[in-house]
PDB file of N, CA and C in Angstrom:
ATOM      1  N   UNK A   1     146.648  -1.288-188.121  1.00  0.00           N
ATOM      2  CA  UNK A   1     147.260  -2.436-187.479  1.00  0.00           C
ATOM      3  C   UNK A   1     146.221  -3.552-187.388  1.00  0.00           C
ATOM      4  N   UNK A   2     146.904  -4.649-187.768  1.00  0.00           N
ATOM      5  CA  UNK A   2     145.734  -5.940-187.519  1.00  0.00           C
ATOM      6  C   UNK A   2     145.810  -6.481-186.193  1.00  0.00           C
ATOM      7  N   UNK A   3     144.656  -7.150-185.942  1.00  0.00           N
ATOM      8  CA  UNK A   3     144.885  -7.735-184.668  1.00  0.00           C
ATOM      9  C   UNK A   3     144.386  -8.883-184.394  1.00  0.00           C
ATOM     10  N   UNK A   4     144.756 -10.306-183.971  1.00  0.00           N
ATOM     11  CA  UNK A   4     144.600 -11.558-184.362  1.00  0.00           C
ATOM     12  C   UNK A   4     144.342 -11.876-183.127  1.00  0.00           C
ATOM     13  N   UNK A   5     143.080 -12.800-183.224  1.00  0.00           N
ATOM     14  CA  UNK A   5     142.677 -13.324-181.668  1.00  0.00           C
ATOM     15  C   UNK A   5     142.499 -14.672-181.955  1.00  0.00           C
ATOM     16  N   UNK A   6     143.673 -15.517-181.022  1.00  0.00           N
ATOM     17  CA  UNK A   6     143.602 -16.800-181.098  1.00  0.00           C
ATOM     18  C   UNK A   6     142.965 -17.646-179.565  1.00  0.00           C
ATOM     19  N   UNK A   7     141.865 -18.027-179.640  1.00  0.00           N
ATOM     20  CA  UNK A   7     141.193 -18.786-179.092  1.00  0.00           C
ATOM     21  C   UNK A   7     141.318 -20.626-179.185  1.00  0.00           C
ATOM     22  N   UNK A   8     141.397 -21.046-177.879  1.00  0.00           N
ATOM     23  CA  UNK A   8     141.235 -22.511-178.121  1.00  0.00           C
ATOM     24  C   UNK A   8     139.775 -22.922-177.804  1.00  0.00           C
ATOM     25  N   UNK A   9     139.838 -24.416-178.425  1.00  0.00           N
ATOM     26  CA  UNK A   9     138.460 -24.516-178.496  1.00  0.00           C
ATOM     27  C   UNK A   9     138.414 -25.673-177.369  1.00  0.00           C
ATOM     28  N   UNK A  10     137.115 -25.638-176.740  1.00  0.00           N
ATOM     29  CA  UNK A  10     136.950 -26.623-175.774  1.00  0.00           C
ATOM     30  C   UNK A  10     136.050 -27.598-175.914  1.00  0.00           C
ATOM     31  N   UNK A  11     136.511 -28.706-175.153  1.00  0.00           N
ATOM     32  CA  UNK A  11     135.613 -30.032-175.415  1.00  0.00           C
ATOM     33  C   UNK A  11     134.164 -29.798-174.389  1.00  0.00           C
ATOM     34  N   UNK A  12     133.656 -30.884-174.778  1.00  0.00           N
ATOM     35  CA  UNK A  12     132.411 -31.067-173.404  1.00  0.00           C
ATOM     36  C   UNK A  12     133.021 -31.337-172.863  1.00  0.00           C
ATOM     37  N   UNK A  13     134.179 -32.183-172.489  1.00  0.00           N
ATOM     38  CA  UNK A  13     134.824 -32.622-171.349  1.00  0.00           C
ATOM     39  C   UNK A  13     135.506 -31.721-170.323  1.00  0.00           C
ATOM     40  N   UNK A  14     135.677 -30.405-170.648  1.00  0.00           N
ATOM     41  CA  UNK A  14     136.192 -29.436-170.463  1.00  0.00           C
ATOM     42  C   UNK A  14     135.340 -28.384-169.967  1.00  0.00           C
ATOM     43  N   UNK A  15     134.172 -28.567-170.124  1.00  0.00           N
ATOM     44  CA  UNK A  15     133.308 -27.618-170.186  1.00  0.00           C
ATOM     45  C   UNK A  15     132.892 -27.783-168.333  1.00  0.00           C
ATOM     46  N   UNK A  16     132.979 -28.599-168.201  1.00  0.00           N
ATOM     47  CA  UNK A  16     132.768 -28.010-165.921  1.00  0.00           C
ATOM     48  C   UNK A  16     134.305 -27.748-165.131  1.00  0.00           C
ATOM     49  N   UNK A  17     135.438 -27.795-165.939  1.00  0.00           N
ATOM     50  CA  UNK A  17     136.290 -27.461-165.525  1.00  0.00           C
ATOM     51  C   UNK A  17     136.609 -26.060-165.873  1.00  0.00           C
ATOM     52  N   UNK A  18     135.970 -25.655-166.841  1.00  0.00           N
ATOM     53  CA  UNK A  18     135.870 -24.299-167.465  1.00  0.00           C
ATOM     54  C   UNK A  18     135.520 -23.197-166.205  1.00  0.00           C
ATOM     55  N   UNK A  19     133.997 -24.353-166.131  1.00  0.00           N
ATOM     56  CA  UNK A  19     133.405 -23.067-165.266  1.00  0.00           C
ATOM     57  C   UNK A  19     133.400 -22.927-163.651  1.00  0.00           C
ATOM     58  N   UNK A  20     134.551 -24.260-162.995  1.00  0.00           N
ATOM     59  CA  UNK A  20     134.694 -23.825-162.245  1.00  0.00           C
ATOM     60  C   UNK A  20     135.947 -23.089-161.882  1.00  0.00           C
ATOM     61  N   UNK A  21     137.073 -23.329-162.838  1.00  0.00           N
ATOM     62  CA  UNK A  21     137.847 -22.083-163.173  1.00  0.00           C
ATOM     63  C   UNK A  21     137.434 -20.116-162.846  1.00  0.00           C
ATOM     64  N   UNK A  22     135.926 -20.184-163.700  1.00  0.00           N
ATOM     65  CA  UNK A  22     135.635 -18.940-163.749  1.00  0.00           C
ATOM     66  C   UNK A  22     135.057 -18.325-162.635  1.00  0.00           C
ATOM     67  N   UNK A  23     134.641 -19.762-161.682  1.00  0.00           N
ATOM     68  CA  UNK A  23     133.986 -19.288-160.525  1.00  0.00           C
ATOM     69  C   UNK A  23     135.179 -18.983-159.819  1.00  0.00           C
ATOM     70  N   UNK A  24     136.443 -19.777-160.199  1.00  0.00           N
ATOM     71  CA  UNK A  24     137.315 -19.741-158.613  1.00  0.00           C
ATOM     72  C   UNK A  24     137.915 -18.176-159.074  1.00  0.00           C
ATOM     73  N   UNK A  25     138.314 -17.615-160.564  1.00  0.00           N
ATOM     74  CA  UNK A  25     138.671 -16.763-161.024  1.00  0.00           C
ATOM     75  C   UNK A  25     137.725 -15.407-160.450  1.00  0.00           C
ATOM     76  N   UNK A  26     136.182 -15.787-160.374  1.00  0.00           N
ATOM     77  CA  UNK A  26     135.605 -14.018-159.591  1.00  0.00           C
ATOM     78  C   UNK A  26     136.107 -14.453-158.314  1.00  0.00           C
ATOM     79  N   UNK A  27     135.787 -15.500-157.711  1.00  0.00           N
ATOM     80  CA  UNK A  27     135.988 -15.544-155.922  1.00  0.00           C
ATOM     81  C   UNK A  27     137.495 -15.088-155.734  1.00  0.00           C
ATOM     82  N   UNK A  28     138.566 -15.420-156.491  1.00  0.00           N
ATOM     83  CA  UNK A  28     139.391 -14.417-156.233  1.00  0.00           C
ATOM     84  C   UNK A  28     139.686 -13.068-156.406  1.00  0.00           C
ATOM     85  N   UNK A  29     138.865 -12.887-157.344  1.00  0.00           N
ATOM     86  CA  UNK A  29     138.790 -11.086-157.587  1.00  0.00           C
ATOM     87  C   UNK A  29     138.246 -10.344-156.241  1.00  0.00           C
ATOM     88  N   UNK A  30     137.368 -10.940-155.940  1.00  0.00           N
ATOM     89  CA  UNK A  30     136.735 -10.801-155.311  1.00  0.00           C
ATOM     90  C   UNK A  30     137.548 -10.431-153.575  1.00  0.00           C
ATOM     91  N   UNK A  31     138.637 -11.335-153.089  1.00  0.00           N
ATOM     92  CA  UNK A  31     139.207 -11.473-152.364  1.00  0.00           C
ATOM     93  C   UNK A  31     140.285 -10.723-152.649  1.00  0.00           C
ATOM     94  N   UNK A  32     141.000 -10.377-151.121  1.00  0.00           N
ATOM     95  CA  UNK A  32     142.121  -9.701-150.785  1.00  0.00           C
ATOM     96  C   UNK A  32     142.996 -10.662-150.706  1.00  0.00           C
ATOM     97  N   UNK A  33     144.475 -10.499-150.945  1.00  0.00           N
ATOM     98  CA  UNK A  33     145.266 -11.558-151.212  1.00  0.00           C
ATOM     99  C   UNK A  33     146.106 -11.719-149.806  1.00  0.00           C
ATOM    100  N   UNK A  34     145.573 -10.822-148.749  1.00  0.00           N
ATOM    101  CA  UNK A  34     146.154 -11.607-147.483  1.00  0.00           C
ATOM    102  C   UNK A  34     145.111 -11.724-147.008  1.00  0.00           C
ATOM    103  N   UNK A  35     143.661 -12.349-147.368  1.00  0.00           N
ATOM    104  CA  UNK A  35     142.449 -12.784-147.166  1.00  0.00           C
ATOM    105  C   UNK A  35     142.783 -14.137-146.423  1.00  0.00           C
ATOM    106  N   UNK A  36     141.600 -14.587-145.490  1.00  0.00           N
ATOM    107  CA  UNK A  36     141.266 -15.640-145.441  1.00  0.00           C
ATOM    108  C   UNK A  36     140.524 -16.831-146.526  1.00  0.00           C
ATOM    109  N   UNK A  37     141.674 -18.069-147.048  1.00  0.00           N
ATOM    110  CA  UNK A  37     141.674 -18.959-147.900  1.00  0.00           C
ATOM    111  C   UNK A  37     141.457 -18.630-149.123  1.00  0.00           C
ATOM    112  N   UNK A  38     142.837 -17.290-149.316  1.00  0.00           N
ATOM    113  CA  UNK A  38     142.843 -16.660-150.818  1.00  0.00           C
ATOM    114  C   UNK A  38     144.340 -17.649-150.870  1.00  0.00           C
ATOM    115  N   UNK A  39     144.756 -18.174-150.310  1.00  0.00           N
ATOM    116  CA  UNK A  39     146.488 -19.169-150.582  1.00  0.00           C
ATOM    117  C   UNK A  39     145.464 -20.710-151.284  1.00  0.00           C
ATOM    118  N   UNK A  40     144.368 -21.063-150.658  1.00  0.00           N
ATOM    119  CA  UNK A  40     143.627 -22.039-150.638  1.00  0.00           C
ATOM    120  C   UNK A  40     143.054 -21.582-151.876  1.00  0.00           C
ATOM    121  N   UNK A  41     142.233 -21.083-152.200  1.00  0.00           N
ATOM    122  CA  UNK A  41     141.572 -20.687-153.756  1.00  0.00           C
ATOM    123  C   UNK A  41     142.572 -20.589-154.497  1.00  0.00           C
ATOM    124  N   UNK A  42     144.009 -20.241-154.491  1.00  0.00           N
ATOM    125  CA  UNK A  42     145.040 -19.961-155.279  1.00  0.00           C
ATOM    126  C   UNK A  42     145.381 -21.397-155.619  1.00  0.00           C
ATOM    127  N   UNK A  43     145.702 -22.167-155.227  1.00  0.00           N
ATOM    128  CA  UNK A  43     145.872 -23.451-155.054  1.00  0.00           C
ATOM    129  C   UNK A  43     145.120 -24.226-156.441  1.00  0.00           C
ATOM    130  N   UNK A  44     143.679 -24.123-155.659  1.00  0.00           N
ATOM    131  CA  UNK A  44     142.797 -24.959-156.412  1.00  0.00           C
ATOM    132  C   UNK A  44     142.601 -24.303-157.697  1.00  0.00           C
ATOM    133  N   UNK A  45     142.907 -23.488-158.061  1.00  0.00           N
ATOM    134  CA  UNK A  45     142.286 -22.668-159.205  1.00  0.00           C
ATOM    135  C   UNK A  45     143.467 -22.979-160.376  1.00  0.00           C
ATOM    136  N   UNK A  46     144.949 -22.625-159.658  1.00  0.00           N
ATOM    137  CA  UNK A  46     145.892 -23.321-160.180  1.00  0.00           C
ATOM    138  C   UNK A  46     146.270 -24.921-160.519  1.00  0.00           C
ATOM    139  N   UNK A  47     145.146 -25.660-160.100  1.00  0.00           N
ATOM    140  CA  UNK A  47     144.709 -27.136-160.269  1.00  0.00           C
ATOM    141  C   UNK A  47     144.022 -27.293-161.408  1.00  0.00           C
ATOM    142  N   UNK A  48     143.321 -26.673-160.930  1.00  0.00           N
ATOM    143  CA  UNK A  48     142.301 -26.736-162.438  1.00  0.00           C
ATOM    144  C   UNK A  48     142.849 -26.209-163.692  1.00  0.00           C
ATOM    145  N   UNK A  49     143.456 -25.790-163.685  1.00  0.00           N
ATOM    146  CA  UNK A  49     144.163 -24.832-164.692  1.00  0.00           C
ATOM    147  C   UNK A  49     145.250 -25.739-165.488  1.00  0.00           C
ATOM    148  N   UNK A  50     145.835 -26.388-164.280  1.00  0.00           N
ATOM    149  CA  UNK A  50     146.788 -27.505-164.714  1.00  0.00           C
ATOM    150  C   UNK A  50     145.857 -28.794-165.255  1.00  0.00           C
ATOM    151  N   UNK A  51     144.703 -29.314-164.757  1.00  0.00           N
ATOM    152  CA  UNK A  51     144.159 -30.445-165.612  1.00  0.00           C
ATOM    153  C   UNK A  51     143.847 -29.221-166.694  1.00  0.00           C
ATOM    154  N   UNK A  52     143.141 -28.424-167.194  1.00  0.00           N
ATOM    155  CA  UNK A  52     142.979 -28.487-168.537  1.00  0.00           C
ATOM    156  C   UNK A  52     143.977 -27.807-169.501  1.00  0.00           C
ATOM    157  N   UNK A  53     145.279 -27.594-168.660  1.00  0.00           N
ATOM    158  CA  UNK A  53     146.261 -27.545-169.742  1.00  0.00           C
ATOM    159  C   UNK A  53     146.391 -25.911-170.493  1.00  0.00           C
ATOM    160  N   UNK A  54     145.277 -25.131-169.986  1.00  0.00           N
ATOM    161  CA  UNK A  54     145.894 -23.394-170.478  1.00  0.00           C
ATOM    162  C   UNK A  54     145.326 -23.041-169.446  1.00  0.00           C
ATOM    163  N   UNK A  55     145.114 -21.285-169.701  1.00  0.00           N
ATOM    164  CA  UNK A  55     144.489 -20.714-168.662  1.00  0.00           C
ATOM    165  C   UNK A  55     143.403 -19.722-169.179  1.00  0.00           C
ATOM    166  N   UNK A  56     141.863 -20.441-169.263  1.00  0.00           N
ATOM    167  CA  UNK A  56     141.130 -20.061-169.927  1.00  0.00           C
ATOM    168  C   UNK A  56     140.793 -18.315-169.441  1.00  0.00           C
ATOM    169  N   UNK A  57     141.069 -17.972-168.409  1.00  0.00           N
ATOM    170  CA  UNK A  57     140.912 -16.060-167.837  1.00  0.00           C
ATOM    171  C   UNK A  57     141.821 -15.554-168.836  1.00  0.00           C
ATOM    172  N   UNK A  58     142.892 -15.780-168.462  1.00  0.00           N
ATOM    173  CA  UNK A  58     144.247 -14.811-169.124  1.00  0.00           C
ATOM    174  C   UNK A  58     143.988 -14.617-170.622  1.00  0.00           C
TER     175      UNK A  58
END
């Protein structure tokens, strides 16, 4: 079976929205989801996600 990995490519412009994606992405791992300001990290993480248009974790 083949298996095809499609990656997008990112700008510099993209590149601090990247990584604070990845930060907000461990701080929620990290957290319990009836945590204190895991609705609040959910939020913002889903912000960021929306300016750059995919969802670089998934």
């Amino acid at each position: 079976m083949m298996k095809t990995e499609i990656r997008a490519t990112a700008t510099d412009q993209d590149a601090p929205l990247l990584r604070k994606a990845e930060a907000l992405a461990a701080q929620l791992k990290a957290m319990t989801p009836d945590g204190m300001g895991y609705r609040f990290t959910v939020r913002k993480y889903e912000a960021t996600v929306a300016r750059l248009g995919y969802d670089p974790i998934s």
